[in-house]
Protein backbone atom coordinates (compact mmCIF):
# COMPACT_ATOMS: atom_id res chain seq x y z
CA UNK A 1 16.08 11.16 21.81
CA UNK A 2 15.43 14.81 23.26
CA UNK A 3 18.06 17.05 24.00
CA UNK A 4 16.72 17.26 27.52
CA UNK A 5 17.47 13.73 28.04
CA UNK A 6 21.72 15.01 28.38
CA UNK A 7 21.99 12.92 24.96
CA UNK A 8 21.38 14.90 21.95
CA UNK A 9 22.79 18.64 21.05
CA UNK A 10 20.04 20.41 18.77
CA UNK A 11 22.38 22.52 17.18
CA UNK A 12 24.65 19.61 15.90
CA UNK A 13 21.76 16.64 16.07
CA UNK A 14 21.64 15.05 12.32
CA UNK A 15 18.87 12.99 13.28
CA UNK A 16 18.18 9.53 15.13
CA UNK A 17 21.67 8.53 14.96
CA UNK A 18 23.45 11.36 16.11
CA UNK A 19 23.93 11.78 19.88
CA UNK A 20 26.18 12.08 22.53
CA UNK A 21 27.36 8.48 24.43
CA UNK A 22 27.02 5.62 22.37
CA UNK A 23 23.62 3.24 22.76
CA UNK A 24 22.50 0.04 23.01
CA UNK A 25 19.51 -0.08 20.69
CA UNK A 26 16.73 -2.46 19.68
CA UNK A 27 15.51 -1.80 16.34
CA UNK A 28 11.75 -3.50 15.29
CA UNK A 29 11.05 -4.16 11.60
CA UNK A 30 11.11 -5.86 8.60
CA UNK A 31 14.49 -7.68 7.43
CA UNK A 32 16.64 -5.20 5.83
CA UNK A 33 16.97 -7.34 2.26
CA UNK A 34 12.84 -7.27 1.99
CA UNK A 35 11.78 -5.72 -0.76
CA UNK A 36 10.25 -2.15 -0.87
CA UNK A 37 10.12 0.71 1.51
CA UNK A 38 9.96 -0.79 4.52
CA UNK A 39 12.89 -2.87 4.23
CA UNK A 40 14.52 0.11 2.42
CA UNK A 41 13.74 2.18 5.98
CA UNK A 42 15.23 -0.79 7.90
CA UNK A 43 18.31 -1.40 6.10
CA UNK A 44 19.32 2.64 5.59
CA UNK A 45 18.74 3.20 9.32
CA UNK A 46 20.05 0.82 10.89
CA UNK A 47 22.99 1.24 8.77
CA UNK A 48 23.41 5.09 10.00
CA UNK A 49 22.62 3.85 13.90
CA UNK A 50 25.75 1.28 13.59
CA UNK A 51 27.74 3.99 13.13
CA UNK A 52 27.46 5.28 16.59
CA UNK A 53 25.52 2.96 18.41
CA UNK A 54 25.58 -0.85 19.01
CA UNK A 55 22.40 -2.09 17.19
CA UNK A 56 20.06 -5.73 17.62
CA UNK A 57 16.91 -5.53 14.62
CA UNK A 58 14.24 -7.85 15.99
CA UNK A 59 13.05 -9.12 12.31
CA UNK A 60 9.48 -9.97 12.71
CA UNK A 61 9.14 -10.54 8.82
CA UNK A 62 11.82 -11.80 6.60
CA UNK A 63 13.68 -14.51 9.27
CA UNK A 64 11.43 -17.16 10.72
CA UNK A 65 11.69 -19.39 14.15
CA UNK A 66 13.51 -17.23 16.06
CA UNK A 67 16.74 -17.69 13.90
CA UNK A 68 19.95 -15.31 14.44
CA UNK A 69 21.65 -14.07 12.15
CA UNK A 70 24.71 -11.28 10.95
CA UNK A 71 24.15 -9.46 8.31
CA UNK A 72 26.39 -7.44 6.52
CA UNK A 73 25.25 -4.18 5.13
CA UNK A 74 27.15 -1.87 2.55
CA UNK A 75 27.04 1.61 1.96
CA UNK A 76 29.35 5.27 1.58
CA UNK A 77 31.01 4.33 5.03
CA UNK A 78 32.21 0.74 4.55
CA UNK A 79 30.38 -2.42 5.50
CA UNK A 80 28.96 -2.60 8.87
CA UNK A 81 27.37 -6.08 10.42
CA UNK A 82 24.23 -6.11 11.94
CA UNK A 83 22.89 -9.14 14.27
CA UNK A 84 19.03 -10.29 13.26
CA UNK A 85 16.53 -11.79 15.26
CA UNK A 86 13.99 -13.55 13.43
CA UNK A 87 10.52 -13.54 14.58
CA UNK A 88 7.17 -15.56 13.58
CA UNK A 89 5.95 -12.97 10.49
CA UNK A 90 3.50 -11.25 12.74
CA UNK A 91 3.98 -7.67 14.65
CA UNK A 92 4.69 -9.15 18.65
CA UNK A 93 7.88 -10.83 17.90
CA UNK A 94 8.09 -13.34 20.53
CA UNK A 95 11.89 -13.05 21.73
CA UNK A 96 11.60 -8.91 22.02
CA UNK A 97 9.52 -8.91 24.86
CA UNK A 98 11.85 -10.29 27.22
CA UNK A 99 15.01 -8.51 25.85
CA UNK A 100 13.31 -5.37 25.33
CA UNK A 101 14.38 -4.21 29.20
CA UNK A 102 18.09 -4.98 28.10
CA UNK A 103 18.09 -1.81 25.54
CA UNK A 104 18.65 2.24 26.19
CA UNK A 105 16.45 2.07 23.38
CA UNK A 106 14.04 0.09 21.29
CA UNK A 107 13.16 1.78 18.55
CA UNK A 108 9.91 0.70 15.48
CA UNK A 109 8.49 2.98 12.84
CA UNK A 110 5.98 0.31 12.56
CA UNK A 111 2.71 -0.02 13.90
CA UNK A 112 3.48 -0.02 17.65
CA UNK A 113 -0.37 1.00 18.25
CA UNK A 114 -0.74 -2.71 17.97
CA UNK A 115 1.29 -3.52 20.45
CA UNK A 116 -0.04 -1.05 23.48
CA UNK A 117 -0.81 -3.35 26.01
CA UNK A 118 2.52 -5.21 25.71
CA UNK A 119 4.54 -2.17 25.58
CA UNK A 120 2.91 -1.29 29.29
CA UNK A 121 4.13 -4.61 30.67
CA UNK A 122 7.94 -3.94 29.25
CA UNK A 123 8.90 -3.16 32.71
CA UNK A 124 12.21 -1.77 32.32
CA UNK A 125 12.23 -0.50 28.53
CA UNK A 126 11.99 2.93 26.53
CA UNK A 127 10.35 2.14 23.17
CA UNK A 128 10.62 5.15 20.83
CA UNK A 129 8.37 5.04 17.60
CA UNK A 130 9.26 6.70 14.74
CA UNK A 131 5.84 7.48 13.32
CA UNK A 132 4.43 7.75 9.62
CA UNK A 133 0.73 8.88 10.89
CA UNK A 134 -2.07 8.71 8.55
CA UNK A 135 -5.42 9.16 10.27
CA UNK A 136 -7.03 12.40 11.05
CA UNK A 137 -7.58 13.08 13.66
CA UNK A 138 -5.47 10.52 15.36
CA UNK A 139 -6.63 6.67 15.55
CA UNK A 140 -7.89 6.33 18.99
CA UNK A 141 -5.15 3.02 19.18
CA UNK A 142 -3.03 5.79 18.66
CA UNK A 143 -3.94 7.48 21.54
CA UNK A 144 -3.78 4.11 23.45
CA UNK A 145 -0.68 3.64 22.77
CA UNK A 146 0.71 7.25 24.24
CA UNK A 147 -0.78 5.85 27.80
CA UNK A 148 1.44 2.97 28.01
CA UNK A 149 3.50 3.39 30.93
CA UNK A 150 6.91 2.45 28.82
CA UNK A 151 6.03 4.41 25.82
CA UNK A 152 8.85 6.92 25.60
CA UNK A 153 8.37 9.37 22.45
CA UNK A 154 6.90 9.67 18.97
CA UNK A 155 9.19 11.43 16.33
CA UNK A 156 7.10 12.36 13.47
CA UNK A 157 8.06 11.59 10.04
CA UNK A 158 6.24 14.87 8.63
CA UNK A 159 5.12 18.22 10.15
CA UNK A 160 1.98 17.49 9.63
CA UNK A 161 1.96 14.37 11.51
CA UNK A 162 3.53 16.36 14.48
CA UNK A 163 0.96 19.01 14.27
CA UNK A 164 -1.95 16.29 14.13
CA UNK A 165 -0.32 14.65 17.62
CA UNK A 166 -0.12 18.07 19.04
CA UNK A 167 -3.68 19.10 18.27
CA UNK A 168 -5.05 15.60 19.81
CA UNK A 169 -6.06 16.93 23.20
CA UNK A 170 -5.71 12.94 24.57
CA UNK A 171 -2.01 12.99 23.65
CA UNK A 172 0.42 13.69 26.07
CA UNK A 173 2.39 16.31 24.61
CA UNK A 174 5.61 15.35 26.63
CA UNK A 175 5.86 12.14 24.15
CA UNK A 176 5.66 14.30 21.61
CA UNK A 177 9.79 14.52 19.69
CA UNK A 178 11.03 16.48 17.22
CA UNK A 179 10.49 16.15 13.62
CA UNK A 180 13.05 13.66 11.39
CA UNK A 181 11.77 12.95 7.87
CA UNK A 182 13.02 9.72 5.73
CA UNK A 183 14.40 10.67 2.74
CA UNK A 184 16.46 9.21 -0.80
CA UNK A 185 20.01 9.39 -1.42
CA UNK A 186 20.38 11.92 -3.86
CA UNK A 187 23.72 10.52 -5.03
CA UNK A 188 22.29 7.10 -6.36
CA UNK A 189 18.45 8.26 -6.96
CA UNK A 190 18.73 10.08 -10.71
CA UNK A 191 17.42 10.75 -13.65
CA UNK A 192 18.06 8.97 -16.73
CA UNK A 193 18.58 9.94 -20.23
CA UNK A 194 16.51 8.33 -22.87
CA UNK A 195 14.99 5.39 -21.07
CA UNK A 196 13.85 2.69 -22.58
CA UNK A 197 10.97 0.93 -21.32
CA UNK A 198 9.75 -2.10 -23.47
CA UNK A 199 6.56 -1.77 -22.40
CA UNK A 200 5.99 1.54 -23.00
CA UNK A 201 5.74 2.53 -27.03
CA UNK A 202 8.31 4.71 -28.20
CA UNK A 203 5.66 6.81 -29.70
CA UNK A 204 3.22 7.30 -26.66
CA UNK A 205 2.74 10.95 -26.04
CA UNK A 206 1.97 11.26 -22.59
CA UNK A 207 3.10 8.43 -19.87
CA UNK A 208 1.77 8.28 -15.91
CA UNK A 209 3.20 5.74 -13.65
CA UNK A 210 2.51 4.94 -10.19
CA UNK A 211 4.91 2.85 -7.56
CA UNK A 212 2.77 1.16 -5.40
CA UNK A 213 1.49 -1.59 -3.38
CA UNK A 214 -1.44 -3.23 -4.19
CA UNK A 215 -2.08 -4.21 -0.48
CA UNK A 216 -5.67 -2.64 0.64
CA UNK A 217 -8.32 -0.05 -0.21
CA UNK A 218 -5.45 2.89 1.08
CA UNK A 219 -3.06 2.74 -2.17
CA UNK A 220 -6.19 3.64 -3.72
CA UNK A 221 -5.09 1.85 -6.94
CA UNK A 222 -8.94 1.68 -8.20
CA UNK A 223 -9.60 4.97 -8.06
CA UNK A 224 -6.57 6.16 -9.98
CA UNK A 225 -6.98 3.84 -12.91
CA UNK A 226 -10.88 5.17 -12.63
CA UNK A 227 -9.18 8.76 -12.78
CA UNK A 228 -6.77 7.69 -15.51
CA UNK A 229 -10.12 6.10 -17.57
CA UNK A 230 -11.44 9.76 -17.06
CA UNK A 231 -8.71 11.22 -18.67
CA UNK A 232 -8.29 8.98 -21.81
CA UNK A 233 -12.55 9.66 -21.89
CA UNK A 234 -12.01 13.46 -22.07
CA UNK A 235 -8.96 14.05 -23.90
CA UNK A 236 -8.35 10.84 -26.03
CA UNK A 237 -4.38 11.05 -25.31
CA UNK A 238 -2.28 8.64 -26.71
CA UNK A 239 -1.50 7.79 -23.05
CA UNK A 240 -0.37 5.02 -21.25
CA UNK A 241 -0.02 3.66 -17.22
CA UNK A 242 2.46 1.74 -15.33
CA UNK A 243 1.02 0.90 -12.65
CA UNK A 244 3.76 -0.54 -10.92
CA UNK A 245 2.27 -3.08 -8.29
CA UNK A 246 0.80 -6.48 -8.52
CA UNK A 247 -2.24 -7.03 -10.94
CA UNK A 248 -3.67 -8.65 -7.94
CA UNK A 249 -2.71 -9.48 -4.65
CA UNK A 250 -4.95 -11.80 -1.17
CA UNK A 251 -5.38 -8.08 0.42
CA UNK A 252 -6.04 -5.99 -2.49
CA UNK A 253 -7.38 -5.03 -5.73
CA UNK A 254 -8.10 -7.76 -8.67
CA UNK A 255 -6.97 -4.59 -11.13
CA UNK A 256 -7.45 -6.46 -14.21
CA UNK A 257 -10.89 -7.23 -13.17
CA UNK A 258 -10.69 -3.01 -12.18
CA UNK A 259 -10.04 -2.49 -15.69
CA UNK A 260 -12.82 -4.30 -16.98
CA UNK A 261 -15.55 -2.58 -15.12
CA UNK A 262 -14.04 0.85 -15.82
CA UNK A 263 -14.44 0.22 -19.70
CA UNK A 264 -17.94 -0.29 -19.20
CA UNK A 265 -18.73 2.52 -17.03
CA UNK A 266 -16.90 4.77 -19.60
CA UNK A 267 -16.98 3.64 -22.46
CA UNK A 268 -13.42 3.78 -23.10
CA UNK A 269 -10.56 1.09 -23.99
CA UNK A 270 -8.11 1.18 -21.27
CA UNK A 271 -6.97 -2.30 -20.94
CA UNK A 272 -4.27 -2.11 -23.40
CA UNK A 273 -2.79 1.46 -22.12
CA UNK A 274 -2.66 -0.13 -18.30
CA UNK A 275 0.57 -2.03 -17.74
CA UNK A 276 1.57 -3.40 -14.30
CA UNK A 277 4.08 -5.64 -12.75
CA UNK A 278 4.67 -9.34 -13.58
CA UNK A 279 4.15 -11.44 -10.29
CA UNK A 280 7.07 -13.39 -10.53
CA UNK A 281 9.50 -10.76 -11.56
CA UNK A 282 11.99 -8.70 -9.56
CA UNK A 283 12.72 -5.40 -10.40
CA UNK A 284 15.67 -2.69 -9.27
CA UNK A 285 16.41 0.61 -8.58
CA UNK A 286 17.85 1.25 -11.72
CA UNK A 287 14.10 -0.18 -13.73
CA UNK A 288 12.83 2.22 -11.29
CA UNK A 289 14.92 4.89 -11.66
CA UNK A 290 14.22 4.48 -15.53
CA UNK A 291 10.18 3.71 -14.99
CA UNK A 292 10.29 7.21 -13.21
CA UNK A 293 12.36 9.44 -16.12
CA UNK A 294 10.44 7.71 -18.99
CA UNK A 295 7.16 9.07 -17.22
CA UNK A 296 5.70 12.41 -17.47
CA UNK A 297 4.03 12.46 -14.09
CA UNK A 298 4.15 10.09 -11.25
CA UNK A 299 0.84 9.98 -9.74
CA UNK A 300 0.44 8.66 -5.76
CA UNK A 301 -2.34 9.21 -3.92
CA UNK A 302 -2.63 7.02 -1.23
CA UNK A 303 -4.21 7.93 1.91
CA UNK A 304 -1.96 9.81 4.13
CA UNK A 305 1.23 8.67 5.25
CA UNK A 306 5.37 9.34 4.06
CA UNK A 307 5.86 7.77 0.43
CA UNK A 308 9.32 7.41 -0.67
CA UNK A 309 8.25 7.31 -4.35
CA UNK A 310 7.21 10.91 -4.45
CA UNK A 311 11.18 12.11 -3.27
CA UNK A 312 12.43 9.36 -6.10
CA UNK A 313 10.28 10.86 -8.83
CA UNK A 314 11.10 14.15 -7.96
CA UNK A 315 14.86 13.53 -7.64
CA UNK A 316 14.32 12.26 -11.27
CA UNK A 317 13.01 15.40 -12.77
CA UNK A 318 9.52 13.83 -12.63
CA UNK A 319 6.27 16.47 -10.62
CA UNK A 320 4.13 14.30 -8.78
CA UNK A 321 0.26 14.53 -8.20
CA UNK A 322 -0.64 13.68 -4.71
CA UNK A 323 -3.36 14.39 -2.11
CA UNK A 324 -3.90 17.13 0.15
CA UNK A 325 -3.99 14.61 3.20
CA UNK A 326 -1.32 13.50 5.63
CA UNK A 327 2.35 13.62 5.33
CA UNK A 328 2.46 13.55 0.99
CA UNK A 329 1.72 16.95 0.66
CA UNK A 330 3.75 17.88 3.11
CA UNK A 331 6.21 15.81 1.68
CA UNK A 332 5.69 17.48 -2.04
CA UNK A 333 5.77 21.28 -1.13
CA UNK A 334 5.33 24.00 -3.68
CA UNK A 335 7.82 22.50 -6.22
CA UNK A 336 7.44 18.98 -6.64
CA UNK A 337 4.32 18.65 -8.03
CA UNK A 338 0.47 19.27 -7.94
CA UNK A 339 -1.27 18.48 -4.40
CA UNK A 340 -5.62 17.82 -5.25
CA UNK A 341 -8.13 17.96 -2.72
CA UNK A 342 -7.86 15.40 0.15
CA UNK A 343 -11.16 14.35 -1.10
CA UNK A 344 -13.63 12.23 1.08
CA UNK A 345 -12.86 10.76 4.59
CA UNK A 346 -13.90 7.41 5.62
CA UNK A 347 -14.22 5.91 8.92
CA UNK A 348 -12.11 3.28 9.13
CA UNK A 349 -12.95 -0.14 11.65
CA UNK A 350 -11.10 -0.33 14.51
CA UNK A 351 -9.19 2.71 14.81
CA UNK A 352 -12.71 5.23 14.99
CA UNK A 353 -11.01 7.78 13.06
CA UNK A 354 -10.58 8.84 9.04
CA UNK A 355 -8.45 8.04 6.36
CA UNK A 356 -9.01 10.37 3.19
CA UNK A 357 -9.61 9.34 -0.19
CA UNK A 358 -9.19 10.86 -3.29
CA UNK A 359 -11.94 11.32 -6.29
CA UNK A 360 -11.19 10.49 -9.52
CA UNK A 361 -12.71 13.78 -11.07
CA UNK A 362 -9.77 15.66 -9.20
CA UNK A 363 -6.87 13.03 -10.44
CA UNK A 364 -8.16 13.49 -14.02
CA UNK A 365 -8.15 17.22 -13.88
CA UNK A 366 -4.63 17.15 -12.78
CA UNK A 367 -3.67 14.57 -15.55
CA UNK A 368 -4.99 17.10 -17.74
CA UNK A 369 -2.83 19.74 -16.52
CA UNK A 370 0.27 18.25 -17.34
CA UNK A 371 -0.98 16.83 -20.15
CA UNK A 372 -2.00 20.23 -21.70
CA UNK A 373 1.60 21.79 -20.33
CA UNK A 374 4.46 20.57 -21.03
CA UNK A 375 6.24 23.22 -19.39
CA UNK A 376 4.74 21.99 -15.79
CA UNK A 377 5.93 18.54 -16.30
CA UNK A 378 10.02 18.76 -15.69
């Protein structure tokens, strides 16, 4: 969507939705009732897009067997319905392929790298990927996917993610759009007074949580609680962590089993100051919004990327710690909270390029900040 195209105006442009003759769009994702910030993404965009545009999502998680659907979907402006295509739970939705030509537009902030070689034979379509970015420099797929004949544009989610594309001498730079960040409503995301969270004693003195997935080695789950087990070794807070993700999950971390070998490295009793998610249970925005004002600090450090929870925290009064790699700092600035070293890069399999990670030295030294200022942590 470049103002070159004869369809956007710069000076009045209030993002992906806003531009000058109305489209017919194809939106890849996740279903816009799953759970957590991808579905959150799906369901708030798509929302604004209706407004303007005539809108298909392509669900290839969340509606199985190619079923259709309309969905309604409610917000500030009314309900607006949105028809969904179910897919078969895996990135190459099967019925996209041979719509996709039938679109101005198809439009995925997922991982379109994926799908390279069958966005080249789209004869006919203009798929536009609204990019997170976490490698550095960028994942060669990456770069694969910028040669596909019917790639149209990248629009970064951060400015650092636009300034790693532009510094890749392999990208084209023509593919390269503007900047739009995601972002919270700041009329529903606030902070609560006196929160009560029954796991969490009244009489703890310091509190850290973390909203996360405990999906692979890039939440970096382990080495927070390892930073966390640091910080109860040096300071002997009465502290406690949420660590709000799934003790265990087929992909991830077995945390409890985390936990264990932490004690013994440190010689420190964490297990009981650790609390995390109940499998079973589903929480809402309002626990969240809660979870977040009960805490001191909200500490994310996952490797690169655009995480929502660091623009919820901070929109209820709670600094972050993040890391100095990818879109998160970029995200946190000067004010939201304390940005540590992007710590060691690892080459990861498959896309020949780095994702950072932090060390747990660094997240207990900024624990110990806050915890030694209260004047830094509202």
């Amino acid at each position: 969507f470049q103002a070159e195209d004869g369809i956007r105006d710069v000076e009045r442009s209030r993002g992906l939705g806003d531009v000058y003759k109305r489209q017919k769009l194809a939106y890849h994702s996740v279903a816009p009732f799953i759970t957590g910030g991808y579905g959150r993404i799906s369901k708030e965009l798509t929302y604004i897009l209706l407004g303007e545009h005539d809108v298909d999502m392509y669900a290839y998680y969340g509606i199985e067997g190619g079923a259709i659907i309309d969905y309604e979907l409610k917000g500030k402006h009314g309900s607006r319905m949105l028809k969904i295509i179910g897919g078969n739970n895996n990135l190459l939705h099967a019925k996209l392929w041979g719509n996709a030509h039938n679109y101005d537009y198809v439009i995925s902030h997922m991982d379109l790298w994926m799908l390279a070689n069958q966005i080249d034979k789209a004869e006919g379509a203009k798929f536009i990927w609204w990019a997170i970015l976490d490698h550095e420099p960028v994942a060669v797929p990456t770069r694969i996917l910028f040669e596909a004949k019917n790639f149209y544009k990248a629009i970064p989610m951060t400015d650092w993610g636009k300034d790693t594309l532009v510094n890749c001498p392999d990208i084209v730079k023509s593919k390269i759009g503007p900047v739009i960040p995601h972002g919270i409503d700041l009329d529903k995301w606030k902070r609560v007074n006196n929160p009560k969270i029954p796991e969490i004693p009244d009489d703890a003195e310091f509190v850290i949580c973390t909203v996360s997935k405990n999906y692979r080695m890039r939440e970096s789950n382990a080495v927070m609680l390892e930073g966390f087990a640091q910080f109860i070794k040096e300071t002997g807070a009465n502290a406690y962590y949420y660590l709000f993700c799934k003790p265990w999950t087929n992909n991830g971390y077995v945390l409890p089993d985390v936990i264990t070998v932490l004690e013994q490295m440190y010689n420190v009793k964490i297990a009981d100051r650790v609390i995390m998610k109940k499998i079973e249970d589903v929480y809402s925005d309002e626990y969240l919004m809660k979870l977040y004002s009960r805490a001191d600090v909200h500490l994310l450090t996952v490797a690169g990327s655009f995480e929502l929870p660091l623009l919820e925290a901070a929109a209820c009064g709670t600094p972050n710690i993040s890391m100095g790699s990818g879109g998160n700092s970029w995200v946190l600035g000067d004010d939201r909270g304390i940005v540590i070293d992007k710590g060691y890069g690892m080459w990861m399999p498959g896309a020949s390029s780095k994702l950072y990670f932090p060390r747990p030295e660094d997240i207990a030294n900024a624990l110990k900040r806050y915890y030694n200022d209260k004047k830094l942590r509202k």
